[in-house]
Protein backbone atom coordinates (compact mmCIF):
# COMPACT_ATOMS: atom_id res chain seq x y z
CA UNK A 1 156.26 7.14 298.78
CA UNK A 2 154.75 7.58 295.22
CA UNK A 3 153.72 3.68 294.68
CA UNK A 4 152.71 3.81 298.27
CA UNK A 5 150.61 6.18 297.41
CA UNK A 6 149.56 4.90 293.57
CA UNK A 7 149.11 1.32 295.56
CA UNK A 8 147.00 2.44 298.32
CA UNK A 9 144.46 4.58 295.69
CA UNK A 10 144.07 2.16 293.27
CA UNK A 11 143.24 -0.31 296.06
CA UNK A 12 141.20 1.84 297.59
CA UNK A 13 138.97 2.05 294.61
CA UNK A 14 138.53 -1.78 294.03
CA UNK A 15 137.56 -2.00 297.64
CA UNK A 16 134.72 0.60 297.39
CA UNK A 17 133.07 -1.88 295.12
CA UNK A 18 134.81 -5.48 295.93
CA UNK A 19 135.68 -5.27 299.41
CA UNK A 20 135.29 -9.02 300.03
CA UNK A 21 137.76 -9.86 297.60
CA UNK A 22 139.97 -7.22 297.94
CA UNK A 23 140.23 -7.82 301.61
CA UNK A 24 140.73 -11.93 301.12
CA UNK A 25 143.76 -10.63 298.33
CA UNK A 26 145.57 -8.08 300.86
CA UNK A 27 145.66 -11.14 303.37
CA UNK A 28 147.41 -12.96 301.01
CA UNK A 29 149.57 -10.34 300.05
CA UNK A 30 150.09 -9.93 303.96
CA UNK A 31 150.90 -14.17 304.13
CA UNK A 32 153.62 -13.20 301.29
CA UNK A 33 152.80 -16.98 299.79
CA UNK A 34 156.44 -18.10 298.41
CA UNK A 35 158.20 -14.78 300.12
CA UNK A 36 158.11 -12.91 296.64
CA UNK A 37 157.51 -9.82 298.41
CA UNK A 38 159.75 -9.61 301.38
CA UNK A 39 162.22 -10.69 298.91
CA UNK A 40 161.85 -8.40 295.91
CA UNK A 41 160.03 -5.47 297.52
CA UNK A 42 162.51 -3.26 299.17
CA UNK A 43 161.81 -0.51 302.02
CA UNK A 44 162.94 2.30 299.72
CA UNK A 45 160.63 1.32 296.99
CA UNK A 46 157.59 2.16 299.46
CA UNK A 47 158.99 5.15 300.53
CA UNK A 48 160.87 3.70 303.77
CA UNK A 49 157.79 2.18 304.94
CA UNK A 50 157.82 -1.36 306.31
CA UNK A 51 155.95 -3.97 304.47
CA UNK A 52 153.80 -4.73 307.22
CA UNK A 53 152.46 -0.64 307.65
CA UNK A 54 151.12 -1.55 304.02
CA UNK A 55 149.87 -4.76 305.01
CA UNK A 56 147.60 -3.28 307.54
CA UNK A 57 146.14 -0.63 305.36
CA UNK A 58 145.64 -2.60 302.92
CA UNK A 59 143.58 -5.31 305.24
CA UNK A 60 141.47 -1.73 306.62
CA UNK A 61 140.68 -0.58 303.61
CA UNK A 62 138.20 -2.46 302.35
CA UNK A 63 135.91 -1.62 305.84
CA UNK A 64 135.15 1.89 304.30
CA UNK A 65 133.38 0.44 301.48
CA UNK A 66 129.39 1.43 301.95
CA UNK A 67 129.24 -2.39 301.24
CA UNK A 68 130.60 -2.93 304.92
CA UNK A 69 129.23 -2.39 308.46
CA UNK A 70 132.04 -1.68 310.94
CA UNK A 71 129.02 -1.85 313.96
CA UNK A 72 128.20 -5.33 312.83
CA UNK A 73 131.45 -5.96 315.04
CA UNK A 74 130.80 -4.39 318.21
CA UNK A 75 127.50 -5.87 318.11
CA UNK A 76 128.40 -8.73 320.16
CA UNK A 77 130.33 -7.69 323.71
CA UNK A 78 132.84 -10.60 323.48
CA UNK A 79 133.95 -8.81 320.93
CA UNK A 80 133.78 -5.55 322.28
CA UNK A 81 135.64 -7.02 325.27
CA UNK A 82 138.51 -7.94 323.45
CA UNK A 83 139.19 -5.05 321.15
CA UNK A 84 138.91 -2.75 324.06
CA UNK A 85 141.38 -5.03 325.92
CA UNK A 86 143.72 -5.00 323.10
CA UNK A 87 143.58 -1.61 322.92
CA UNK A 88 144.53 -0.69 326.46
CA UNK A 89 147.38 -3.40 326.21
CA UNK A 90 148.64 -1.65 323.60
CA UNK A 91 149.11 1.46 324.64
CA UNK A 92 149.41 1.03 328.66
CA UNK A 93 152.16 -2.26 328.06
CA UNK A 94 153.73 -1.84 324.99
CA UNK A 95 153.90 2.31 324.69
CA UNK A 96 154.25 3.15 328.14
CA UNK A 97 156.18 -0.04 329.57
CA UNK A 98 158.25 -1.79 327.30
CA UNK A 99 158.43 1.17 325.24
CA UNK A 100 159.37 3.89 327.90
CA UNK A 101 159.49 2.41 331.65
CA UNK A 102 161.25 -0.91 330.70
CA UNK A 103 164.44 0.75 328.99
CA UNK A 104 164.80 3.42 332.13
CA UNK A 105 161.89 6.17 331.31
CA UNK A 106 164.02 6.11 328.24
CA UNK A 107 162.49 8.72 325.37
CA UNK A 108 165.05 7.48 322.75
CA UNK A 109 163.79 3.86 323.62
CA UNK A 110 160.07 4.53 322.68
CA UNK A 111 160.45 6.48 319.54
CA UNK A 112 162.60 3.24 318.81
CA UNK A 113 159.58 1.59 318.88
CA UNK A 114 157.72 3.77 317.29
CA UNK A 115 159.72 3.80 314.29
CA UNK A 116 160.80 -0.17 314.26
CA UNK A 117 157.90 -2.17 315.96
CA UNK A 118 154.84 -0.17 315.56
CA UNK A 119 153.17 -3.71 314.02
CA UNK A 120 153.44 -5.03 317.50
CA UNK A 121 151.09 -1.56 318.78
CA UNK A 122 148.71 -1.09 316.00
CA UNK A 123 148.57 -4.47 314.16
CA UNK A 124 145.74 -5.99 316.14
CA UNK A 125 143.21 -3.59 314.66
CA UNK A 126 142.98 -6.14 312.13
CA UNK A 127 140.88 -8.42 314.17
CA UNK A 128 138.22 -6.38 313.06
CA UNK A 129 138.01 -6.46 309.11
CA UNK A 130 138.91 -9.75 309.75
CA UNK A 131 135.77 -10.94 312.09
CA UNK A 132 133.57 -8.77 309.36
CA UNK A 133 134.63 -10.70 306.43
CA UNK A 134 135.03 -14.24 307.89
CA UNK A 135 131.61 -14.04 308.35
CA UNK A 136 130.92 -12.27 305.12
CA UNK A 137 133.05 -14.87 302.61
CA UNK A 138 135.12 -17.09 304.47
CA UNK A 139 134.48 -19.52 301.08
CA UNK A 140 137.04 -16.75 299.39
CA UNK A 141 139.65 -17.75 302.22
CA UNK A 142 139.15 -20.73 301.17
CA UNK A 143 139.50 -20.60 297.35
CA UNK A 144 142.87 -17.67 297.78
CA UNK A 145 144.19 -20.46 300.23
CA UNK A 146 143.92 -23.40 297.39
CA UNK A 147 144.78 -21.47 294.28
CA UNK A 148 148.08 -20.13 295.82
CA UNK A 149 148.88 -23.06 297.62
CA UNK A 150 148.72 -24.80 294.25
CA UNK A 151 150.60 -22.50 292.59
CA UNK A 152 153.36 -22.52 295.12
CA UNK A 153 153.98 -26.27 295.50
CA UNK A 154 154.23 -26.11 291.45
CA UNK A 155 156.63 -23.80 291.53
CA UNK A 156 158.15 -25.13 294.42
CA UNK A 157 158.59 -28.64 292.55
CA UNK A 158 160.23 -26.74 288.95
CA UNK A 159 162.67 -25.32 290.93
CA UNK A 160 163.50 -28.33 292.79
CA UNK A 161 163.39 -30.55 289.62
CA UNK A 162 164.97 -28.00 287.44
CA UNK A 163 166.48 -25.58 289.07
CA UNK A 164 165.02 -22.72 287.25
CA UNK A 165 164.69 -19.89 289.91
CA UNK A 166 160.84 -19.48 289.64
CA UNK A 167 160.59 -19.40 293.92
CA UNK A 168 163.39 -17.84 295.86
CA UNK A 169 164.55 -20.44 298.22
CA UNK A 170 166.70 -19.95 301.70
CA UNK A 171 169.83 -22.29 301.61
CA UNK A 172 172.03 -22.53 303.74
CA UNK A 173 174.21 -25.24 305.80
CA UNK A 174 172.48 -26.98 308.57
CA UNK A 175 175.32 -26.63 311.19
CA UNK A 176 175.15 -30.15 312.30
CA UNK A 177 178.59 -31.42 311.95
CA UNK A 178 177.80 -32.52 308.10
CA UNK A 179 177.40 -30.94 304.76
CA UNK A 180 173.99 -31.01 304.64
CA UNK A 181 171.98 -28.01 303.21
CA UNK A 182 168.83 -26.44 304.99
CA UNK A 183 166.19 -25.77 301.79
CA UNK A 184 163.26 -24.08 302.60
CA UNK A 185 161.16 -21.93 301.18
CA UNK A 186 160.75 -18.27 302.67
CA UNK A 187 157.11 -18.31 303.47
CA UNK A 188 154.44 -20.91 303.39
CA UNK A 189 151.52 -18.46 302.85
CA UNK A 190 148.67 -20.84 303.25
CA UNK A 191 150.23 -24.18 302.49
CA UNK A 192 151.15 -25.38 305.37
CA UNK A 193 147.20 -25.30 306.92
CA UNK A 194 147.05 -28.03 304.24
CA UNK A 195 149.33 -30.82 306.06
CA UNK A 196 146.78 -31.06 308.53
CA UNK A 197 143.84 -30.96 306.32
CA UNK A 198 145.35 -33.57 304.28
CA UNK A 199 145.64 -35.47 307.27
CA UNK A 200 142.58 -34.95 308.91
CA UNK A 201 140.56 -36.22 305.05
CA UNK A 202 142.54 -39.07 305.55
CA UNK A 203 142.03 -40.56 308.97
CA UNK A 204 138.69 -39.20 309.37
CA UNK A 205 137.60 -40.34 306.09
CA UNK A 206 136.03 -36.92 304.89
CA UNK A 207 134.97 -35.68 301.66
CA UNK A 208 136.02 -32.32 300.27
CA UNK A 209 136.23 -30.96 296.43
CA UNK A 210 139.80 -31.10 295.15
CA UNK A 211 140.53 -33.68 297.65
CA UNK A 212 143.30 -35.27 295.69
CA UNK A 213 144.95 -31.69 294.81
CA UNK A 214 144.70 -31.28 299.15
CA UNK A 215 146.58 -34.10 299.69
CA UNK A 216 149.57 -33.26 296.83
CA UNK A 217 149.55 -29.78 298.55
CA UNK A 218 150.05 -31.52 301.98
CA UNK A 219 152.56 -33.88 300.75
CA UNK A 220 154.62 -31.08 299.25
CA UNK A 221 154.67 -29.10 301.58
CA UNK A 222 155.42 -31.65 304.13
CA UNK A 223 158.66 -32.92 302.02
CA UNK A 224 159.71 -29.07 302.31
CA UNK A 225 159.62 -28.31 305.58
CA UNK A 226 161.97 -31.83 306.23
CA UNK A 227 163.84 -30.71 303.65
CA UNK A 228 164.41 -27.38 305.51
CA UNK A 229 166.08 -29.64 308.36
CA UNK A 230 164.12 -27.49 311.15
CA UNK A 231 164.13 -29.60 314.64
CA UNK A 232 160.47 -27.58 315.32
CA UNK A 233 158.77 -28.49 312.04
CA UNK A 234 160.31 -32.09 312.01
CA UNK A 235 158.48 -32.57 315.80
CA UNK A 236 155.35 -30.74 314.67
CA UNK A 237 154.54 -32.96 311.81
CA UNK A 238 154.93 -35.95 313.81
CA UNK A 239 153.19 -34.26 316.92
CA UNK A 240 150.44 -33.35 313.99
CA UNK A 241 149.85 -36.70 312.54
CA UNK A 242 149.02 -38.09 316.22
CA UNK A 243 147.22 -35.73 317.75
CA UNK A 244 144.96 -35.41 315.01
CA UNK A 245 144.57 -39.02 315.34
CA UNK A 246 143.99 -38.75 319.13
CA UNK A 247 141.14 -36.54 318.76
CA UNK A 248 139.85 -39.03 316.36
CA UNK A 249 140.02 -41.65 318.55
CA UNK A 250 138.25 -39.29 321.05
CA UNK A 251 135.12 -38.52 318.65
CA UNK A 252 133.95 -41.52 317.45
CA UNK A 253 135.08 -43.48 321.51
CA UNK A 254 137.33 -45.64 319.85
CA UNK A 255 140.74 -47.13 321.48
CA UNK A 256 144.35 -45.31 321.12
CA UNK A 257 146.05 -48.32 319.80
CA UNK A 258 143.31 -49.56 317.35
CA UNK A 259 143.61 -51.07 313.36
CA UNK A 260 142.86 -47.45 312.17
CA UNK A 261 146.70 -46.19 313.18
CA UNK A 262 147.59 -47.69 310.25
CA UNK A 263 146.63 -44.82 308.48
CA UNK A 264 148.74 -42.23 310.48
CA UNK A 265 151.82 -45.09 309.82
CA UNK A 266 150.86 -45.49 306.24
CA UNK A 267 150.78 -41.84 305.47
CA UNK A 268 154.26 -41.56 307.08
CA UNK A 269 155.57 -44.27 305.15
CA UNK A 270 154.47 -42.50 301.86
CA UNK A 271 156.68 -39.39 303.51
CA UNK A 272 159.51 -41.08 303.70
CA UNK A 273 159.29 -43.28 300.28
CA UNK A 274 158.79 -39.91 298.50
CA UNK A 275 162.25 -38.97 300.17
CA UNK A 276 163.91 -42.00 299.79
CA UNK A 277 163.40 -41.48 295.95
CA UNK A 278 164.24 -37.88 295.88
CA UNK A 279 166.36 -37.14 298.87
CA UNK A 280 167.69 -39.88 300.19
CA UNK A 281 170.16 -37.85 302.34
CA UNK A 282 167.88 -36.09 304.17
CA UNK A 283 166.43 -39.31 305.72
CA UNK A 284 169.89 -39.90 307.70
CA UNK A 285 169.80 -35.66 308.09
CA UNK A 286 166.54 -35.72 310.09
CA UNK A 287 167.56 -38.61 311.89
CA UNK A 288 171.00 -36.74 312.80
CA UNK A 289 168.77 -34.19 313.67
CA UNK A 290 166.07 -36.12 316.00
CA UNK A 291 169.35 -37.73 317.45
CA UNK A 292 171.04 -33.83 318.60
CA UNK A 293 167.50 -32.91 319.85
CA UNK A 294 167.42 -35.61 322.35
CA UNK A 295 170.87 -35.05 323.56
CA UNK A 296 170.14 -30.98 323.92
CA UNK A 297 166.86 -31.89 325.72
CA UNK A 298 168.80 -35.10 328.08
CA UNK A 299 172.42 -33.47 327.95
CA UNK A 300 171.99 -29.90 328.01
CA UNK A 301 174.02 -29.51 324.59
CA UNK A 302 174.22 -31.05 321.08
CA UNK A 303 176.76 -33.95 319.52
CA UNK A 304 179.78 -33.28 317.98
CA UNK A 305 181.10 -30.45 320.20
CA UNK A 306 178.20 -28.13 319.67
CA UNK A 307 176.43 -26.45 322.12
CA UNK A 308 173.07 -24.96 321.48
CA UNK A 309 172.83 -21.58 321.69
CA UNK A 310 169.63 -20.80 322.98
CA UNK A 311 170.55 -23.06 326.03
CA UNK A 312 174.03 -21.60 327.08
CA UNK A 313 173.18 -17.91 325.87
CA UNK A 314 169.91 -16.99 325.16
CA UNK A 315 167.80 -18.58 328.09
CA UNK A 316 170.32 -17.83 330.76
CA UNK A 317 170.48 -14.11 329.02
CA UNK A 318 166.15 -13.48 329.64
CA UNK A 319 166.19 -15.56 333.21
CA UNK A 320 168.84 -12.06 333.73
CA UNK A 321 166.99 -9.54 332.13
CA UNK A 322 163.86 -11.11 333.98
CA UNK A 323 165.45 -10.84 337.69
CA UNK A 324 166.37 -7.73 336.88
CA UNK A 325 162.97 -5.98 336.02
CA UNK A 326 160.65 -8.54 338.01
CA UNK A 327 157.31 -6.88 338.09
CA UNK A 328 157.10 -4.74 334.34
CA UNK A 329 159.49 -7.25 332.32
C-alpha cells in the first residue's frame, strides 16, 4: 500500500501541471505495451490492489488539474446521455442483478464482486478524462502509440533473433495434434492499431510522417500474432486486409474485383515471404489451423480426435445457465 500510495502522489503532482501528458502515459501504462507490468508487478507489491484499480486512478487524476474542465464534458447531452446511462447500468445490472439477484439474492455473491470485478462497475468513468483529452491532445495518442509501438517490435525482434529475454513472451504448445509452439507476446499495447494503418497507407495511397516505420510496425506485428497460432487473429487479418479494401472500393465507386487488389494480394505475399524465411513451419501451422477451423465450423469438432471445447462444453453450459434465469441472465 506504500508505493500505491508513493505512485499515486507523485503522479498526482505531475498531473497538476502536465495533465495532458500524464493522462496519454497512464493509458499506456493501462495498455501494459509488451505485458511488462501484469508480468512483473505483483498484487502484493500494490498493497493487494488489482492493477486495473490503479489504472483507473491514474487515468482520473489528471481531471483535477486547474488546467482541466470536467463541465466541458457534460456540455453536450449525447454525452450526458450516455454517462448517465452507464451509470444506472452499473449499479441497477451489475450491483443489484448479476451481483445479488442473479446468484439467488446471494450477499456473499455481491461482495464477490465487489472485491474481484469492481473494473466491470466503476471502470467506465473513464469515458470522461478520456473525451476531455482526445479533444485536448489526441496528437500525444498518437506520438505514445508510435514510440512504444517501435520500441516493442524492436524488442520483440532481439528476442526472437537472439533470444535475450528483453520482452516476456507466452509459449506454449498449440494443441493441434503437432509440436508446434504458440509465441505471442502478452499484450500488444498499441501495435496492433498499426496493421490496419499500415494497410489502409497502402491501398489508399496516403501520406503520413514515419510512413515506412508504420508499415515495419504493421508487418511485425502481423508476423506475431501468426506466430501466436490464434484461429481469431489468423481470420481477422485476412478479414482486415479485405474489408479495408471493400470500403475502398466503396469511396472512390470503383469495382470489387478491380487491378488495385493486387495490393491487398501483394501485401499478403510479403507476409508470407517474411515467414517463409524465418518460420517456415508456421506456414503449414496456420494452414493446419485454417484446415481444424473449417471442420469445427462444418463438423461440429476439430481433426485428429479433438473436440473443441467451447462447442461441446462451454456453449451448451450458457444455453443452460440462460434457460435457467431467462429474463435477468
Amino acid at each position: 500500500m506504500i508505493i500505491f500510495t508513493v505512485i499515486v502522489l507523485i503522479y498526482l503532482i505531475f498531473s497538476l501541471r502536465f495533465p495532458d501528458f500524464m493522462f496519454w502515459l497512464a493509458v499506456t501504462i493501462f495498455l501494459d505495451p509488451g505485458g511488462y507490468i501484469i508480468t512483473y508487478v505483483q498484487r502484493s507489491m500494490i498493497g493487494g490492489l488489482q492493477i486495473t484499480d490503479v489504472g483507473i486512478v491514474m487515468l482520473t487524476l489528471p481531471l483535477i488539474s486547474p488546467k482541466i474542465n470536467i463541465r466541458s464534458y457534460f456540455n453536450y447531452p449525447d454525452n450526458k446521455w450516455i454517462f448517465y446511462f452507464l451509470l444506472i447500468y452499473a449499479i441497477v445490472y451489475h450491483v443489484i442483478v448479476f451481483g445479488f439477484i442473479a446468484p439467488g439474492n446471494n450477499f456473499k455473491s455481491l461482495l464477490h464482486l465487489l472485491q474481484y470485478e469492481r473494473l466491470t462497475i466503476w471502470g467506465f468513468i473513464a469515458i470522461i478524462p478520456g473525451y476531455i483529452f482526445f479533444r485536448r491532445s489526441y496528437h500525444l495518442m498518437i506520438r505514445f502509440a508510435f514510440i512504444t509501438s517501435i520500441l516493442l517490435v524492436a524488442l520483440y525482434m532481439i528476442r526472437q533473433f537472439t533470444g535475450l529475454p528483453v520482452i516476456p513472451l507466452r509459449i506454449a504448445e498449440r494443441g493441434i495434434g503437432t509440436n508446434a509452439l504458440r509465441i505471442g507476446m502478452i499484450s500488444y499495447g498499441y501495435a496492433y492499431w498499426f496493421i490496419y494503418i499500415s494497410l489502409m497507407l497502402l491501398i489508399y495511397k496516403l501520406e503520413l510522417p514515419w510512413k515506412n516505420w508504420i508499415y515495419i510496425i504493421g508487418l511485425v506485428v502481423a508476423v506475431a500474432q501468426i506466430l501466436s497460432l490464434t484461429r481469431r487473429s489468423t481470420l481477422s487479418l485476412l478479414y482486415s486486409f479485405f474489408l479495408i479494401y471493400f470500403f475502398y472500393t466503396r469511396i472512390i465507386n470503383l469495382n470489387i474485383i478491380s487491378f488495385r487488389i493486387t495490393r491487398v494480394f501483394i501485401s499478403i505475399g510479403v507476409l508470407i515471404l517474411i515467414l517463409y524465411l524465418f518460420a517456415p513451419d508456421y506456414i503449414r501451422y496456420t494452414r493446419d489451423i485454417m484446415e481444424n477451423t473449417l471442420n469445427v465450423i462444418n463438423l461440429g469438432h476439430e481433426d485428429m480426435d479433438y473436440t473443441d471445447a467451447r462447442l461441446t462444453r462451454d456453449i451448451p453450459g450458457h444455453l443452460a445457465l440462460f434457460r435457467q434465469s431467462p429474463i435477468i441472465g
